[in-house]
Protein backbone atom coordinates (compact mmCIF):
# COMPACT_ATOMS: atom_id res chain seq x y z
CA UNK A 1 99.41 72.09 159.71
CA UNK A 2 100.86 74.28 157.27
CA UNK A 3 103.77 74.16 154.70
CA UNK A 4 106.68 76.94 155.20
CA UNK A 5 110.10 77.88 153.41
CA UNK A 6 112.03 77.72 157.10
CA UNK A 7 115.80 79.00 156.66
CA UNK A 8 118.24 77.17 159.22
CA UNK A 9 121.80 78.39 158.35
CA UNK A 10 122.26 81.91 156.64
CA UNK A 11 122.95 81.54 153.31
CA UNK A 12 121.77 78.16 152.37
CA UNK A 13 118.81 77.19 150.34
CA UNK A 14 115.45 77.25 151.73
CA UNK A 15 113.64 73.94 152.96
CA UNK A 16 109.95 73.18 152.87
CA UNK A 17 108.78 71.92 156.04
CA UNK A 18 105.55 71.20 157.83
CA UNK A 19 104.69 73.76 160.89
CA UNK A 20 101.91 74.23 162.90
CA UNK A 21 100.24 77.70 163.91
CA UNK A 22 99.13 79.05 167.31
CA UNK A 23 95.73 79.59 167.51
CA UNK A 24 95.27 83.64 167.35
CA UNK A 25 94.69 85.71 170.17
CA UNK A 26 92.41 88.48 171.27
CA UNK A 27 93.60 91.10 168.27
CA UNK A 28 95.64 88.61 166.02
CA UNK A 29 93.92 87.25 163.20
CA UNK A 30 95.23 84.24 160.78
CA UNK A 31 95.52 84.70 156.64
CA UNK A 32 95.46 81.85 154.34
CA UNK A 33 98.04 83.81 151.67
CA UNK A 34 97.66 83.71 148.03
CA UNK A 35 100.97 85.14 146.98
CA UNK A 36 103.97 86.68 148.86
CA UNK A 37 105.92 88.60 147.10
CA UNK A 38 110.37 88.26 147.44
CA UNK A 39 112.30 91.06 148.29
CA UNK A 40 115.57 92.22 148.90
CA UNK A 41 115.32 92.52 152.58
CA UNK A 42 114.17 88.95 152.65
CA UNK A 43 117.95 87.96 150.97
CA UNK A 44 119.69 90.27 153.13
CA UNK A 45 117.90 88.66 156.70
CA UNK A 46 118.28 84.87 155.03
CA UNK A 47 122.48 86.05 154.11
CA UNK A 48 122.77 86.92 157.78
CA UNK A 49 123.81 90.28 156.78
CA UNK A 50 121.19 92.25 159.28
CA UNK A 51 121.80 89.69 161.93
CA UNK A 52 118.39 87.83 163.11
CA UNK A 53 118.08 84.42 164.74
CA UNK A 54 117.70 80.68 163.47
CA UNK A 55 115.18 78.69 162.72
CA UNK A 56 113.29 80.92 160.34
CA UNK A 57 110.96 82.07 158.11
CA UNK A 58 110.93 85.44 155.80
CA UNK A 59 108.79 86.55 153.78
CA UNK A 60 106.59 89.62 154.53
CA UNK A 61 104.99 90.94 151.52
CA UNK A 62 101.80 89.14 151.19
CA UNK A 63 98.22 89.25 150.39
CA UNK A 64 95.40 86.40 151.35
CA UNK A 65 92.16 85.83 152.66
CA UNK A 66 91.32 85.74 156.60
CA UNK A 67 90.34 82.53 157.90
CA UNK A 68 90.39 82.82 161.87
CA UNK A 69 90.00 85.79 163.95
CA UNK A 70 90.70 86.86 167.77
CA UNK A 71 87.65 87.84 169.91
CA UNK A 72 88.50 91.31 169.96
CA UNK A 73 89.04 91.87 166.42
CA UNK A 74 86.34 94.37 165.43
CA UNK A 75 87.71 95.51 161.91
CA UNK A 76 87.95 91.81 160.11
CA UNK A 77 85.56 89.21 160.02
CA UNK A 78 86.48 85.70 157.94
CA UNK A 79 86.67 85.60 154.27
CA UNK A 80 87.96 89.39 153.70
CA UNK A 81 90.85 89.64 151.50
CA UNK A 82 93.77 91.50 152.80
CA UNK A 83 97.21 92.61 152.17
CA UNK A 84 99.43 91.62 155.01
CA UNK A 85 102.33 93.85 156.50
CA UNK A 86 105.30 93.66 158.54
CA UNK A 87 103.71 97.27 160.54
CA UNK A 88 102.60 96.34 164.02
CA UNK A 89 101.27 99.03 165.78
CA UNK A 90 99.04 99.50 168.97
CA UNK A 91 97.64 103.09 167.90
CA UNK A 92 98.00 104.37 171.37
CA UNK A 93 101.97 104.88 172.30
CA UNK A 94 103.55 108.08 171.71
CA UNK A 95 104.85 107.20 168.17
CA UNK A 96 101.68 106.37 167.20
CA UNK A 97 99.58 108.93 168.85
CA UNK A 98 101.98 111.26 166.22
CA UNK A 99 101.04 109.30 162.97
CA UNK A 100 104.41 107.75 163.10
CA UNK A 101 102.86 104.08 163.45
CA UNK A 102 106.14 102.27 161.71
CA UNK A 103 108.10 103.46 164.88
CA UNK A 104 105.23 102.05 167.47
CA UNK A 105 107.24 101.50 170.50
CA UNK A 106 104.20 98.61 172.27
CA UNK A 107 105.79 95.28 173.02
CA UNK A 108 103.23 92.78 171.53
CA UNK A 109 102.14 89.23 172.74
CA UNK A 110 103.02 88.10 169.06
CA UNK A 111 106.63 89.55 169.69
CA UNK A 112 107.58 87.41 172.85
CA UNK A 113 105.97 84.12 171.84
CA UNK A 114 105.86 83.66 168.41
CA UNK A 115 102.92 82.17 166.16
CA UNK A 116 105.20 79.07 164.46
CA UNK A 117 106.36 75.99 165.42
CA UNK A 118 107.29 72.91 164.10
CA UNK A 119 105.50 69.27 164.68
CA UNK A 120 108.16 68.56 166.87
CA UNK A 121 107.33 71.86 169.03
CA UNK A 122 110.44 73.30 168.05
CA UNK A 123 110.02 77.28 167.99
CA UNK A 124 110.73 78.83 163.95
CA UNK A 125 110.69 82.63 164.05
CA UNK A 126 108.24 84.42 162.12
CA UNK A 127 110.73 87.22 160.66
CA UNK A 128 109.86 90.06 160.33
CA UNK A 129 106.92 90.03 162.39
CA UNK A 130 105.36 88.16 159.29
CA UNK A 131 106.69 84.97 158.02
CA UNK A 132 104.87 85.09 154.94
CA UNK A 133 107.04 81.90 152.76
CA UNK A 134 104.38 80.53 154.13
CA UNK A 135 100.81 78.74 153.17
CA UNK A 136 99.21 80.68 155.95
CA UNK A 137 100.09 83.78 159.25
CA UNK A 138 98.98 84.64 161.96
CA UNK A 139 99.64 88.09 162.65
CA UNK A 140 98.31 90.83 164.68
CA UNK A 141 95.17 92.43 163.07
CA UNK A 142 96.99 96.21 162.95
CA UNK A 143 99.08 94.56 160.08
CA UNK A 144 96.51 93.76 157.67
CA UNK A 145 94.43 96.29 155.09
CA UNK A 146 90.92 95.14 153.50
CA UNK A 147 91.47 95.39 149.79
CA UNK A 148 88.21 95.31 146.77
CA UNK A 149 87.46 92.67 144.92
CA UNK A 150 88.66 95.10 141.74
CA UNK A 151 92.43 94.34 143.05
CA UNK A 152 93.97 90.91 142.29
CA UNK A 153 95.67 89.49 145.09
CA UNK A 154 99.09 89.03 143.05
CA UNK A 155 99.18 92.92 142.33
CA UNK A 156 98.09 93.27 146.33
CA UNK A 157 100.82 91.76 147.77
CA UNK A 158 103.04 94.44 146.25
CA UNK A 159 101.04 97.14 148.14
CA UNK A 160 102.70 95.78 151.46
CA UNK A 161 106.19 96.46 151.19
CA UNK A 162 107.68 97.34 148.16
CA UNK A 163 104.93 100.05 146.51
CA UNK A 164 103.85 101.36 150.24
CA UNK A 165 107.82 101.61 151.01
CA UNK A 166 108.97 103.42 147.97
CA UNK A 167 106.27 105.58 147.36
CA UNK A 168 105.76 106.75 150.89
CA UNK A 169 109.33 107.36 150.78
CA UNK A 170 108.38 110.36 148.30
CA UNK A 171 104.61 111.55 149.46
CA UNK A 172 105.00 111.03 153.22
CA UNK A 173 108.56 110.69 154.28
CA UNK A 174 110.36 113.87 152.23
CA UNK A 175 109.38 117.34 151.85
CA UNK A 176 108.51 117.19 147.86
CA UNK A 177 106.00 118.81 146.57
CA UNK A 178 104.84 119.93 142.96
CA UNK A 179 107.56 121.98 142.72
CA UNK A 180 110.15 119.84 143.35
CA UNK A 181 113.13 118.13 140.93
CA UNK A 182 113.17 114.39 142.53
CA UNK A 183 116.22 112.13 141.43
CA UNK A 184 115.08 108.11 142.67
CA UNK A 185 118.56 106.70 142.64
CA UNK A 186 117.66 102.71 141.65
CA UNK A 187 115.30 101.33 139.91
CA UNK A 188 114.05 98.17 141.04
CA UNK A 189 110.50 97.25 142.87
CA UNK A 190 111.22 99.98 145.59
CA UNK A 191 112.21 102.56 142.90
CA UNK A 192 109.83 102.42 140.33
CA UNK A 193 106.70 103.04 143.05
CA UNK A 194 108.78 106.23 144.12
CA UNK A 195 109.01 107.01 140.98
CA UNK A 196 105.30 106.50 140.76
CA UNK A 197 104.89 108.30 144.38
CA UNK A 198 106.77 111.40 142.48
CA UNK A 199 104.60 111.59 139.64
CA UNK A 200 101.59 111.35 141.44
CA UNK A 201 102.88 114.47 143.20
CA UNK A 202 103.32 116.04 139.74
CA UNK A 203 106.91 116.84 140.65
CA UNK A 204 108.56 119.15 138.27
CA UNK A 205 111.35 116.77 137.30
CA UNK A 206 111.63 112.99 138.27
CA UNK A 207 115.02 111.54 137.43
CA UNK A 208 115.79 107.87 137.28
CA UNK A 209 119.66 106.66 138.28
CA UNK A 210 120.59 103.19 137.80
CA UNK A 211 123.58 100.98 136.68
CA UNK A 212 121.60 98.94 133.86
CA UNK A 213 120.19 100.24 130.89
CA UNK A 214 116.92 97.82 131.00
CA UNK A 215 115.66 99.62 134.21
CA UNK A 216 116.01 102.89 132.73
CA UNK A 217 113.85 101.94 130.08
CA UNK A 218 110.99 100.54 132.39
CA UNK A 219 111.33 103.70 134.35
CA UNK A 220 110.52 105.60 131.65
CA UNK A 221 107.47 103.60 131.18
CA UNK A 222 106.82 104.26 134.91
CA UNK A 223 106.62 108.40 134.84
CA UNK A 224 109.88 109.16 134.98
CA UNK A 225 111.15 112.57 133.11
CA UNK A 226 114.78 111.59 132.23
CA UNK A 227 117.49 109.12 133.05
CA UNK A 228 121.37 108.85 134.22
CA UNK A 229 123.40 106.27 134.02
CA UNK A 230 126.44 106.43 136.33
CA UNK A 231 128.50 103.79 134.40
CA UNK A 232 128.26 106.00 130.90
CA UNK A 233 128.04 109.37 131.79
CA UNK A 234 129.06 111.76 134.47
CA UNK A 235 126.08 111.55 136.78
CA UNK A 236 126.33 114.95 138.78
CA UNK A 237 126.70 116.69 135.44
CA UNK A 238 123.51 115.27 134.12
CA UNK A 239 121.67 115.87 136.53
CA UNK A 240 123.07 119.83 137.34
CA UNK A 241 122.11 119.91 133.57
CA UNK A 242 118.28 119.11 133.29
CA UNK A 243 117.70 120.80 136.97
CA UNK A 244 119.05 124.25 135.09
CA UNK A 245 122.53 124.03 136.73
CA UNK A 246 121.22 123.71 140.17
CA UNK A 247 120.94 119.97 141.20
CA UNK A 248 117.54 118.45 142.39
CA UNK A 249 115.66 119.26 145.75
CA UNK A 250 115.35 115.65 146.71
CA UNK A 251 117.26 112.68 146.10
CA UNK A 252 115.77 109.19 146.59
CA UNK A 253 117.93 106.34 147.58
CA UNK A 254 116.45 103.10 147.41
CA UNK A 255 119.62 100.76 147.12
CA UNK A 256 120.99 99.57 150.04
CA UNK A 257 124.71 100.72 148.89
CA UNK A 258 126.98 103.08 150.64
CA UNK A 259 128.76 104.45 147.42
CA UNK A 260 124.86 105.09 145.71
CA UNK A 261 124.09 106.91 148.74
CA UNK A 262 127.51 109.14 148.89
CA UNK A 263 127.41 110.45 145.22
CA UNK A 264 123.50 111.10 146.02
CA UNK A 265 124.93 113.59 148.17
CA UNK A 266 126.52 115.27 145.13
CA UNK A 267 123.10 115.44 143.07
CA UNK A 268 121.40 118.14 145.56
CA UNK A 269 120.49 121.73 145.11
CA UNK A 270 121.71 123.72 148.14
CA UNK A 271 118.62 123.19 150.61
CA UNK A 272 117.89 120.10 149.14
CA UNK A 273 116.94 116.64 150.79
CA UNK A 274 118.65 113.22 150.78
CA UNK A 275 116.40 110.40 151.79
CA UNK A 276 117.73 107.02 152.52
CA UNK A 277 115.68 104.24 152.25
CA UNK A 278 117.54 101.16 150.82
CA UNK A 279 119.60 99.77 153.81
CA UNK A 280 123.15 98.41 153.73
CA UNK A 281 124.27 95.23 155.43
CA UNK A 282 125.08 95.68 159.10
CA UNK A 283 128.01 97.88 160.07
CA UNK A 284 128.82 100.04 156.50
CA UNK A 285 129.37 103.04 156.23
CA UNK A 286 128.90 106.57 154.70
CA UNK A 287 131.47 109.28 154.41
CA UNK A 288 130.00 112.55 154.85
CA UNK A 289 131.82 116.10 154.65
CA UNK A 290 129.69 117.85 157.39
CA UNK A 291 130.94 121.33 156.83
CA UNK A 292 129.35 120.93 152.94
CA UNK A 293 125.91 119.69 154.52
CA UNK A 294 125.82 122.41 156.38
CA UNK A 295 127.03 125.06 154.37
CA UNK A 296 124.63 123.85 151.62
CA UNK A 297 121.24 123.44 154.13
CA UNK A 298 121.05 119.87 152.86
CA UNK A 299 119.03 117.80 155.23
CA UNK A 300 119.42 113.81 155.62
CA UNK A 301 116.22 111.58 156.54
CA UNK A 302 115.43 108.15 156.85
CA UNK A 303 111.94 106.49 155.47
CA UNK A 304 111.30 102.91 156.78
CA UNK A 305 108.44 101.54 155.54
CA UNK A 306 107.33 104.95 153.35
CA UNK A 307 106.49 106.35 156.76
CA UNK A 308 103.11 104.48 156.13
CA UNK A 309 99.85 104.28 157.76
CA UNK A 310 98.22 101.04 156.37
CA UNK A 311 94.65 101.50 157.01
CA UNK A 312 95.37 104.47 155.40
CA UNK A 313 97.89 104.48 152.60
CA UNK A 314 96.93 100.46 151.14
CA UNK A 315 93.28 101.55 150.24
CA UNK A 316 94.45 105.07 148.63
CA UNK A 317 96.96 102.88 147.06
CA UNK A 318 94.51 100.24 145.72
CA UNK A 319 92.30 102.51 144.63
CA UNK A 320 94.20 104.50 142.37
CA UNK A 321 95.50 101.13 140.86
CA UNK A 322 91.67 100.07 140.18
CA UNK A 323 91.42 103.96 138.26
CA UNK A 324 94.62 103.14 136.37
CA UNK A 325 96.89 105.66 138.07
CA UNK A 326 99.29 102.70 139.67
CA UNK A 327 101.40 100.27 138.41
CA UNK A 328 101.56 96.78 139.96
CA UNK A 329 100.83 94.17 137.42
CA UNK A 330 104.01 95.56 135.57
CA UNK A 331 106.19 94.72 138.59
CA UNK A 332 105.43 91.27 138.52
CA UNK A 333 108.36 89.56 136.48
CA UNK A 334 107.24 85.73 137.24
CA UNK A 335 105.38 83.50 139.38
CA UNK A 336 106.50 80.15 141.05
CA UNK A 337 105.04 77.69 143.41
CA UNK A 338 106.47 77.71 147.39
CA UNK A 339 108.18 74.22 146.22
CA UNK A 340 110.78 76.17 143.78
CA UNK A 341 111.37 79.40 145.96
CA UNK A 342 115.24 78.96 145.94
CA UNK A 343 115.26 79.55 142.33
CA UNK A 344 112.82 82.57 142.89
CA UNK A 345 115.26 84.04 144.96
CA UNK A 346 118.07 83.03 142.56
CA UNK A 347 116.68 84.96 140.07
CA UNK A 348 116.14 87.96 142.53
CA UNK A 349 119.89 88.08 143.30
CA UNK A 350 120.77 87.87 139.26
CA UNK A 351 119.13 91.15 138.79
CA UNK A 352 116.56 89.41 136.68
CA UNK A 353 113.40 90.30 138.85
CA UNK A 354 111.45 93.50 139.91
CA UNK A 355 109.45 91.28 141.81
CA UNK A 356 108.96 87.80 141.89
CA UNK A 357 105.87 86.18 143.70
CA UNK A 358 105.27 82.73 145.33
CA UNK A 359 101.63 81.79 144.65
CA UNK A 360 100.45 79.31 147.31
CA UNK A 361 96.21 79.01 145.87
């Protein structure tokens, strides 16, 4: 029996209960976590706002050490340390069989009877394929990435969501290259690591766009060339100014806010790129003047999940933080034990957080 943060009516406070976890099966494997990591899309499920079902648990940016594994898992044994994902993919379907494994389109065991329940045999959903406010998963072995020793697990848990999500959003999702003028509009967890996923590209310019001042600063710190501030200065001007009157080839938009994502719009170069990545709750939307898309060549994407491959794109990612090229420890704001995650959350929706981690050993 394990302890869990279960979530029983949107919007209240989390409560720590006792639950019990299927044994794995042939390809699952179960992690005894070390930290899980809070992010927005864990508020944003637990508000209701992107629908979902009752009882449950979030949570699905986590790191731990494997303690059971299915028959058929060839990849893991016990005792590695691993990052652990929300990406469940079979490797075979025709999504994956393209590279695009976030989209895998297989229909696993895990996804019809889920891993949790409580004492009472009462089923809790383990959202977002994960679950991870939670001492321990069990989750299907595709999701998980061997990390070194070199790599504390605190600073891995970031590599499964937020730092594979925004930086991916940059290096695999758009079209940017070297030569490219990137504007990341906000700043938080997801926008610092594309920040970081545009300077490892060496882009030409990388310009931060945020509301608060305080982010700005840090995203200096994190690579980027310049900064805007919507609230105090006339954004599109800015930006047409350090870009040589031209606007940037890719904009970046990593909060889930309709109005961020319409004046991105505005920042672009003709030919340029808009990718969305931050989502909005359920049912908002975007005004877009199609005849200026067009006229312009602009071109609108979606990245979910950075586009990422995590066999492949967690060790690149931990091994450039072990050579000093990545930033994680600098995204943790604070730690906090699973027993006080409502005020971890709390101080997620003040603003007061890039990321804040529940520690469980």
């Amino acid at each position: 029996m394990v302890r869990a943060a279960v979530c029983r009516v949107f919007g209240e406070p989390l409560s720590i209960e006792e639950i019990f976890l299927a044994d794995p099966g042939p390809h699952d494997v179960r992690v005894d976590l070390v930290a899980c990591a809070i992010c927005h899309s864990d508020i944003h499920y637990a508000r209701g706002e992107w629908g979902g079902e009752l009882p449950a648990i979030y949570g699905h940016e986590a790191s731990g050490i494997v303690s059971v594994i299915g028959n058929e898992v060839s990849d893991f044994s016990v005792g590695d340390r691993v990052v652990v994902t929300l990406i469940r993919s079979c490797g075979e379907c025709h999504y994956c069989s393209t590279g695009d494994r976030v989209n895998c389109e297989t229909q696993f065991d895990l996804d019809h009877s889920g891993p949790v329940t409580t004492p009472e045999g009462e089923s809790v959903l383990a959202a977002m394929r994960t679950g991870a406010f939670a001492e321990a998963v069990v989750v299907h072995d595709s999701q998980i990435a061997s990390v070194p020793d070199s790599v504390p697990l605190n600073e891995a848990a970031l590599l499964a969501c937020g730092v594979i999500t925004g930086h991916g959003a940059v290096v695999n999702t758009s079209s940017a290259t070297e030569a490219s003028s990137i504007a990341v509009i906000g700043v938080g967890g997801v926008g610092l690591n594309a920040i970081q996923g545009a300077v490892s590209l060496g882009a030409r310019e990388v310009i931060a766009v945020d509301l608060a001042p305080d982010k700005l600063r840090v995203a200096m710190e994190f690579g980027a060339t310049a900064t805007v501030n919507p609230a105090r200065e006339d954004a599109v001007r800015c930006i047409r100014d350090l870009t040589d009157g031209r606007g940037v080839s890719h904009a970046i938009v990593t909060v889930g806010d309709v109005s961020a994502l319409e004046g991105a719009l505005g920042y672009l170069a003709p030919g340029g790129q808009l990718v969305i990545v931050g989502m909005p709750a359920a049912g908002a939307f975007a005004s877009i003047d199609p005849s200026n898309v067009a006229a312009l060549g602009l071109s609108i994407v979606g990245s979910k999940m950075g586009s990422s491959i995590v066999t492949r794109d967690v060790p690149a990612l931990a091994d450039r933080f072990v050579d000093g090229d990545l930033k994680l420890s600098e995204l943790i704001t604070s730690t906090y034990p699973l027993d006080e995650i409502n005020e971890a959350i709390a101080a997620v929706e003040r603003g007061e957080a890039l990321r804040n981690l529940i520690v469980f050993h």
